[in-house]
N, C-alpha and C. Protein backbone atom coordinates (compact mmCIF):
# COMPACT_ATOMS: atom_id res chain seq x y z
N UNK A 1 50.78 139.64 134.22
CA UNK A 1 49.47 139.95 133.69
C UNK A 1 49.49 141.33 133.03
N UNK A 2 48.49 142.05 132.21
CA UNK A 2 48.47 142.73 131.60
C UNK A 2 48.74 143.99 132.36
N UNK A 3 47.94 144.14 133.37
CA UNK A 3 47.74 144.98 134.38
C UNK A 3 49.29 145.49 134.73
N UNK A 4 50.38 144.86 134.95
CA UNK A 4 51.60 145.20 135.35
C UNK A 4 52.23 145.59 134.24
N UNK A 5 52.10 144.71 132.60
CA UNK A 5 52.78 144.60 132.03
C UNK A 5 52.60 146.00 131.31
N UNK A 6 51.38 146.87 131.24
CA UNK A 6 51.50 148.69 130.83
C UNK A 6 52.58 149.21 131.16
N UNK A 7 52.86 149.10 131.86
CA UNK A 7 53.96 150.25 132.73
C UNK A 7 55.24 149.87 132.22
N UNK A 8 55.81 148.59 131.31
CA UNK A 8 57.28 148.70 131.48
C UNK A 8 57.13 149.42 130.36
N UNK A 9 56.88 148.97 128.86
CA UNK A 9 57.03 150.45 127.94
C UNK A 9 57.45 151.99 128.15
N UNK A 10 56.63 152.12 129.08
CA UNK A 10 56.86 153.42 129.97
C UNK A 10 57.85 153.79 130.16
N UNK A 11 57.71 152.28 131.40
CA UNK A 11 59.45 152.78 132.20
C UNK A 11 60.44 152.91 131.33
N UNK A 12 60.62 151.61 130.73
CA UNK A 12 61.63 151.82 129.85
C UNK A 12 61.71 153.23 128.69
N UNK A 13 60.84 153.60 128.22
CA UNK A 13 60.96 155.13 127.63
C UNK A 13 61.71 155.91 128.40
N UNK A 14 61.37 156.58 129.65
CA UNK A 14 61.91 156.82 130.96
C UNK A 14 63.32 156.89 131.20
N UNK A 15 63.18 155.61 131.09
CA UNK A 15 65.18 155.25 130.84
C UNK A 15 65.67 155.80 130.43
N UNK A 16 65.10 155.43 129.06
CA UNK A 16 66.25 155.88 127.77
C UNK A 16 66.28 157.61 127.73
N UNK A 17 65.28 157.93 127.65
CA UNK A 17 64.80 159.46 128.62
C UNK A 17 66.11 160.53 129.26
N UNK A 18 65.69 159.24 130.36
CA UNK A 18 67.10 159.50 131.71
C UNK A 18 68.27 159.61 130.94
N UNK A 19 68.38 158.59 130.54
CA UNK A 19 70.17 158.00 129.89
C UNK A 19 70.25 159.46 128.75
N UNK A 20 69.35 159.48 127.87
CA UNK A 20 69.93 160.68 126.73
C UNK A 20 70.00 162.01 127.59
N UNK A 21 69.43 162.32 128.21
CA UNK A 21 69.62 163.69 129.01
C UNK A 21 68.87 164.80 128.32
N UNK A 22 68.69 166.19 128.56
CA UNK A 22 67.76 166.79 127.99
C UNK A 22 68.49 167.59 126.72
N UNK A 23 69.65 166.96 126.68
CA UNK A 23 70.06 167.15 125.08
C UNK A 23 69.23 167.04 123.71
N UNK A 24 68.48 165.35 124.43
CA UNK A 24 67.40 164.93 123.46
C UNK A 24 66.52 165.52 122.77
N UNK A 25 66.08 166.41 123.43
CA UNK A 25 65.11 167.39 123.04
C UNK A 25 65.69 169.16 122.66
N UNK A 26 66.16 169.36 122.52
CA UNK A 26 67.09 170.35 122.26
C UNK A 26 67.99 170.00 121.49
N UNK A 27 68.25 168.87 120.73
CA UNK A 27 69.02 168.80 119.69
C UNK A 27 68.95 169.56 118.57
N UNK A 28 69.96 170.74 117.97
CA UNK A 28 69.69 170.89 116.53
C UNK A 28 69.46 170.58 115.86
N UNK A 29 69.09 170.74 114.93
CA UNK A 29 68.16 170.45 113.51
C UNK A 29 69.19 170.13 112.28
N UNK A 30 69.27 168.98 111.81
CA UNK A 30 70.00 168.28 110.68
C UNK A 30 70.16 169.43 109.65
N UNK A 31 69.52 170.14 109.57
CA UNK A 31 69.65 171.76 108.81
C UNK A 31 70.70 172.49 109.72
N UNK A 32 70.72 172.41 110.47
CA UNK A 32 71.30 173.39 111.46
C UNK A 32 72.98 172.65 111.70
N UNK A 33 72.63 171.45 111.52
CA UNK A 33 74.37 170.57 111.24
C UNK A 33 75.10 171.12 110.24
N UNK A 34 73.90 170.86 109.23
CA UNK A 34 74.82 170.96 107.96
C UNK A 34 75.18 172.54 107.35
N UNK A 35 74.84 173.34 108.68
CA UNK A 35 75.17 174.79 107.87
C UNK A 35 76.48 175.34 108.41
N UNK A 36 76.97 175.67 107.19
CA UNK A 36 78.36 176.35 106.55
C UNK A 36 78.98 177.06 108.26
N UNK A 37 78.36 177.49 109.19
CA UNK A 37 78.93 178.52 110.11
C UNK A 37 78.64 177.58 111.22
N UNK A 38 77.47 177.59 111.74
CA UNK A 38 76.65 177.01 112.81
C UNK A 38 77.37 175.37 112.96
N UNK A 39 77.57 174.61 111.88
CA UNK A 39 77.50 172.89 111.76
C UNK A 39 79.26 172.57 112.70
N UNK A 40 80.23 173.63 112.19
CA UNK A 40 81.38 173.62 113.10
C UNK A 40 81.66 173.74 114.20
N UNK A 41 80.51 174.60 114.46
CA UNK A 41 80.79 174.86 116.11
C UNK A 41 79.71 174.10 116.87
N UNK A 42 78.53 173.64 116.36
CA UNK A 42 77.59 172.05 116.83
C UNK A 42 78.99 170.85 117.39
N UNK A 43 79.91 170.85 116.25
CA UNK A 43 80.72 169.70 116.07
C UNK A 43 81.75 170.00 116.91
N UNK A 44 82.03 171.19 117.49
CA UNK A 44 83.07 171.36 118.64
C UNK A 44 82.46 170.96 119.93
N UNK A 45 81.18 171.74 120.56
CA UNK A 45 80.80 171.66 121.49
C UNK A 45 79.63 170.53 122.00
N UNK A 46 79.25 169.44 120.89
CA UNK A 46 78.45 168.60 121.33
C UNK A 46 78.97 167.54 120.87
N UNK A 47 80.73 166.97 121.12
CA UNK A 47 81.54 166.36 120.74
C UNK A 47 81.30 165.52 122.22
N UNK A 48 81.12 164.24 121.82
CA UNK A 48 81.47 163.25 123.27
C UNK A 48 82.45 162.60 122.98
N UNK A 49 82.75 161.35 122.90
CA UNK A 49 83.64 160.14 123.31
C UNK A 49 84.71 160.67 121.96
N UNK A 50 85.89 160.15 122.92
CA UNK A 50 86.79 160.70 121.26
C UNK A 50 86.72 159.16 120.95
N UNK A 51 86.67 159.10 119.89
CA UNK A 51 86.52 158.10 118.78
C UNK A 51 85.23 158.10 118.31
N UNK A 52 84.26 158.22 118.93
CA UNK A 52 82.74 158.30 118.14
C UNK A 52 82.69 159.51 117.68
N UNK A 53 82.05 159.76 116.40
CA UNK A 53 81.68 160.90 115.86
C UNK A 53 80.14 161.56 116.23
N UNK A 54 80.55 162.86 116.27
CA UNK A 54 79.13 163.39 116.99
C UNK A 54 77.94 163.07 116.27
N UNK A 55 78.35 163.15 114.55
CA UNK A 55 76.82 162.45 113.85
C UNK A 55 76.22 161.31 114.31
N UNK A 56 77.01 160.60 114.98
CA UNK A 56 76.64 158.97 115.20
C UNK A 56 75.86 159.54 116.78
N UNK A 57 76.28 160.05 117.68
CA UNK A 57 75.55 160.54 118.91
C UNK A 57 74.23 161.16 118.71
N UNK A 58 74.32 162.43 117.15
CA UNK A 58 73.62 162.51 117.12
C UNK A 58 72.40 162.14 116.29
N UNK A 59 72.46 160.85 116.09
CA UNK A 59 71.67 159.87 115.44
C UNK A 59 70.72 159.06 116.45
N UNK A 60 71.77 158.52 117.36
CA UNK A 60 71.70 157.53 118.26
C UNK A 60 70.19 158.55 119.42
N UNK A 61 70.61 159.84 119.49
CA UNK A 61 69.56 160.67 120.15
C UNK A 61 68.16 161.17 119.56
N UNK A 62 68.44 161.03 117.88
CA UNK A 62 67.35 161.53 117.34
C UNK A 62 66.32 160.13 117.66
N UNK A 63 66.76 159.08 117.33
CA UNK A 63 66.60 157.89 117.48
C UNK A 63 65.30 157.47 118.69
N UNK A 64 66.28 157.58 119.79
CA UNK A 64 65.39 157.51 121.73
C UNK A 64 64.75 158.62 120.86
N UNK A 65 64.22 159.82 120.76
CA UNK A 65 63.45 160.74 120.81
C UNK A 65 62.53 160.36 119.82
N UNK A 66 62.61 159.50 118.79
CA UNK A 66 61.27 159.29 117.88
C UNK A 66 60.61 157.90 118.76
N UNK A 67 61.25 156.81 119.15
CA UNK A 67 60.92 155.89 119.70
C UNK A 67 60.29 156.32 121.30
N UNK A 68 60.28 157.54 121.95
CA UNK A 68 60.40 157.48 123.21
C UNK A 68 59.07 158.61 122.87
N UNK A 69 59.20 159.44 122.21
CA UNK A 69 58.81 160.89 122.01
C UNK A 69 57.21 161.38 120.51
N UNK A 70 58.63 160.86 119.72
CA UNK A 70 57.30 160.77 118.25
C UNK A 70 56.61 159.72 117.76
N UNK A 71 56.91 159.87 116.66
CA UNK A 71 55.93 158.92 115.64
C UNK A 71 55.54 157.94 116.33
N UNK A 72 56.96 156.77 116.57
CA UNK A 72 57.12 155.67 116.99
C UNK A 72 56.70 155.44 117.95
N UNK A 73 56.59 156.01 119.09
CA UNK A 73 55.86 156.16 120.26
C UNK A 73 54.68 156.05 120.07
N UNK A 74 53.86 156.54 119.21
CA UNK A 74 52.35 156.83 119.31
C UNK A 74 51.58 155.13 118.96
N UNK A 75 52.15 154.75 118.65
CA UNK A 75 51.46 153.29 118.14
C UNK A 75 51.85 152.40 119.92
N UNK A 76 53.07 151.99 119.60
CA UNK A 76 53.33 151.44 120.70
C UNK A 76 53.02 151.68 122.52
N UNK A 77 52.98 152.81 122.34
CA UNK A 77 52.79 152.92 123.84
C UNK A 77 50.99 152.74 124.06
N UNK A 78 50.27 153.47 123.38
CA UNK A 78 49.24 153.42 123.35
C UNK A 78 48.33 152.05 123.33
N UNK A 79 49.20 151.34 122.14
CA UNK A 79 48.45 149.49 122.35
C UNK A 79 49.30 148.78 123.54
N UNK A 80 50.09 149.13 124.35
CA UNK A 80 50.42 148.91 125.35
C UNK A 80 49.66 148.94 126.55
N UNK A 81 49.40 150.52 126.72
CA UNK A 81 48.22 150.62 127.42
C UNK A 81 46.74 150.30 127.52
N UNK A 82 46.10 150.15 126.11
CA UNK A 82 44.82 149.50 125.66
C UNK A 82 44.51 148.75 125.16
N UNK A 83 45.65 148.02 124.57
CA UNK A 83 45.50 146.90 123.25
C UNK A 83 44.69 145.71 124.30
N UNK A 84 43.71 145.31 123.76
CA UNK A 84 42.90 144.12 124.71
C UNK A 84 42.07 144.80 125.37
N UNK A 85 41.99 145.90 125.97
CA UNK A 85 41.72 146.55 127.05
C UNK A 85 42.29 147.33 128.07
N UNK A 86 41.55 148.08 128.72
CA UNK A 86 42.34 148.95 129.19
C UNK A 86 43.10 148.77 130.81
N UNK A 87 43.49 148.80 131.35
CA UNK A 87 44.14 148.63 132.83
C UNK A 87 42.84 148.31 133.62
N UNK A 88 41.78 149.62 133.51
CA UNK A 88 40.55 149.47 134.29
C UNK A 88 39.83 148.64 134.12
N UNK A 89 39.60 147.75 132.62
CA UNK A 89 38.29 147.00 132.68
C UNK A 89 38.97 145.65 133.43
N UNK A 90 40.50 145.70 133.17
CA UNK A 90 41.17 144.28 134.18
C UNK A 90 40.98 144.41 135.62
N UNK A 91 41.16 145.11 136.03
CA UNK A 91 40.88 145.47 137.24
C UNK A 91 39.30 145.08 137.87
N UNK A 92 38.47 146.04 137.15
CA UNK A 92 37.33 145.32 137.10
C UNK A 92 36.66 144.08 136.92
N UNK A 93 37.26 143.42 136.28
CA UNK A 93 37.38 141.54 135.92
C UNK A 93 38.05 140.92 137.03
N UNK A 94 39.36 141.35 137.21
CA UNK A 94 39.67 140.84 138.36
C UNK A 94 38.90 140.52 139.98
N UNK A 95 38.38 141.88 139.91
CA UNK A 95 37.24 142.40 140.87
C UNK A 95 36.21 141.04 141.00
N UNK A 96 35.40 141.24 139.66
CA UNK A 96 34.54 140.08 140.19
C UNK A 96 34.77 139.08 139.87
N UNK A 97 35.93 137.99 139.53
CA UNK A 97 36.29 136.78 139.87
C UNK A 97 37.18 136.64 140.81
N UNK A 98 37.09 137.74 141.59
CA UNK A 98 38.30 137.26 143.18
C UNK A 98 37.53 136.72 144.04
N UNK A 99 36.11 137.15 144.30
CA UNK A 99 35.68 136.38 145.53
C UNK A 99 36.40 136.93 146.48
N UNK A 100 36.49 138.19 146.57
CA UNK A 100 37.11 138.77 147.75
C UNK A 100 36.44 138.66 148.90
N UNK A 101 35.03 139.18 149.48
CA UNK A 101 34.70 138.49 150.54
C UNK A 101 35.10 137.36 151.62
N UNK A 102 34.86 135.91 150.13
CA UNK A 102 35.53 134.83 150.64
C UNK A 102 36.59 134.35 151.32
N UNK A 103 37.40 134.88 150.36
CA UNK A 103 38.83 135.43 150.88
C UNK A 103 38.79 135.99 152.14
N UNK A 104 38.61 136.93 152.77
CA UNK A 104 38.60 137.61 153.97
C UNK A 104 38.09 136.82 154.69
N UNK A 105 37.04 136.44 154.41
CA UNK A 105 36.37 135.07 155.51
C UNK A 105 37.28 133.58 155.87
N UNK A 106 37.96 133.47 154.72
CA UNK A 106 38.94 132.54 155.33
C UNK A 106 40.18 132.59 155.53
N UNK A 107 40.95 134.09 155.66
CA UNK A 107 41.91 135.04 156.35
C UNK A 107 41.21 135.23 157.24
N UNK A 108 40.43 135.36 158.09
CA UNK A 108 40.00 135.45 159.32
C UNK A 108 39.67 134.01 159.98
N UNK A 109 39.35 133.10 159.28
CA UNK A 109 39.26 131.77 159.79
C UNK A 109 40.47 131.08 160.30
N UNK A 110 41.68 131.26 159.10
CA UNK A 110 43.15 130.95 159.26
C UNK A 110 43.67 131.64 160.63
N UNK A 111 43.51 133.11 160.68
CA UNK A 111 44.16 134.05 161.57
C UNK A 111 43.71 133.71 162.85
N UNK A 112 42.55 132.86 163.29
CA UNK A 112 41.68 132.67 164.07
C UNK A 112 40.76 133.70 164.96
N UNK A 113 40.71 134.78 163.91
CA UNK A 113 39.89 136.16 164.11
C UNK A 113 38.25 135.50 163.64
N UNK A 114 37.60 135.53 165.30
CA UNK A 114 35.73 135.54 165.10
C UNK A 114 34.91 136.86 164.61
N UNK A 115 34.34 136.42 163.81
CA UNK A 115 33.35 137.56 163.85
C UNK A 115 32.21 137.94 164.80
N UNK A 116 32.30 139.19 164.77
CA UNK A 116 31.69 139.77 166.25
C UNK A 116 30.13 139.84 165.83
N UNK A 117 29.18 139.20 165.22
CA UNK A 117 28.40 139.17 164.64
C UNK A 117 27.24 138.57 165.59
């Protein structure tokens, strides 16, 4: 139901979050790659897997950070959370077609709990 289904967007942001590390956000600036002094020594020290090239890492990070962080985020997470409605008005709907009372009255009937009435 909707009610549960808010939260994986989330989580999953989260993840990917987790998984990039706080590199993500502290990544240099595509200006800051491509300059003459600075872009060599980016490319020494934020070198991962030998065979992947760090542009591709650091693509793959700018990437989680617009989907998780910017632009991309702002649409999606948001009609996630409200699109239809919001968590609360389900809740509230839920509320009054449970017949919760009832319920309790015949969890106590089952349980063979009397009311002290």
């Amino acid at each position: 139901c909707k009610h549960n289904v808010t939260r994986f967007p989330y989580e999953i942001g989260r993840l990917a979050q987790d998984l990039a590390g706080g590199i993500m956000v502290t990544l240099p600036s595509e200006k800051e790659w491509k300059h003459a002094e600075v872009g060599p020594l980016l490319e020494k020290y934020l070198k991962g897997r030998e065979g992947v090239p760090t542009e591709h890492r650091m693509r793959a990070l700018r990437l989680i950070e617009n989907m998780t962080l910017g632009r991309n985020a702002v649409g999606y997470l948001t009609e996630s959370m409200h699109g239809a409605g919001s968590p609360q008005a389900q809740r509230i709907q839920i509320a009054r077609q449970s017949n919760l009372e009832e319920k309790k009255r015949l969890a106590k009937r089952l349980a063979g709990i009397e009311d002290e009435d």
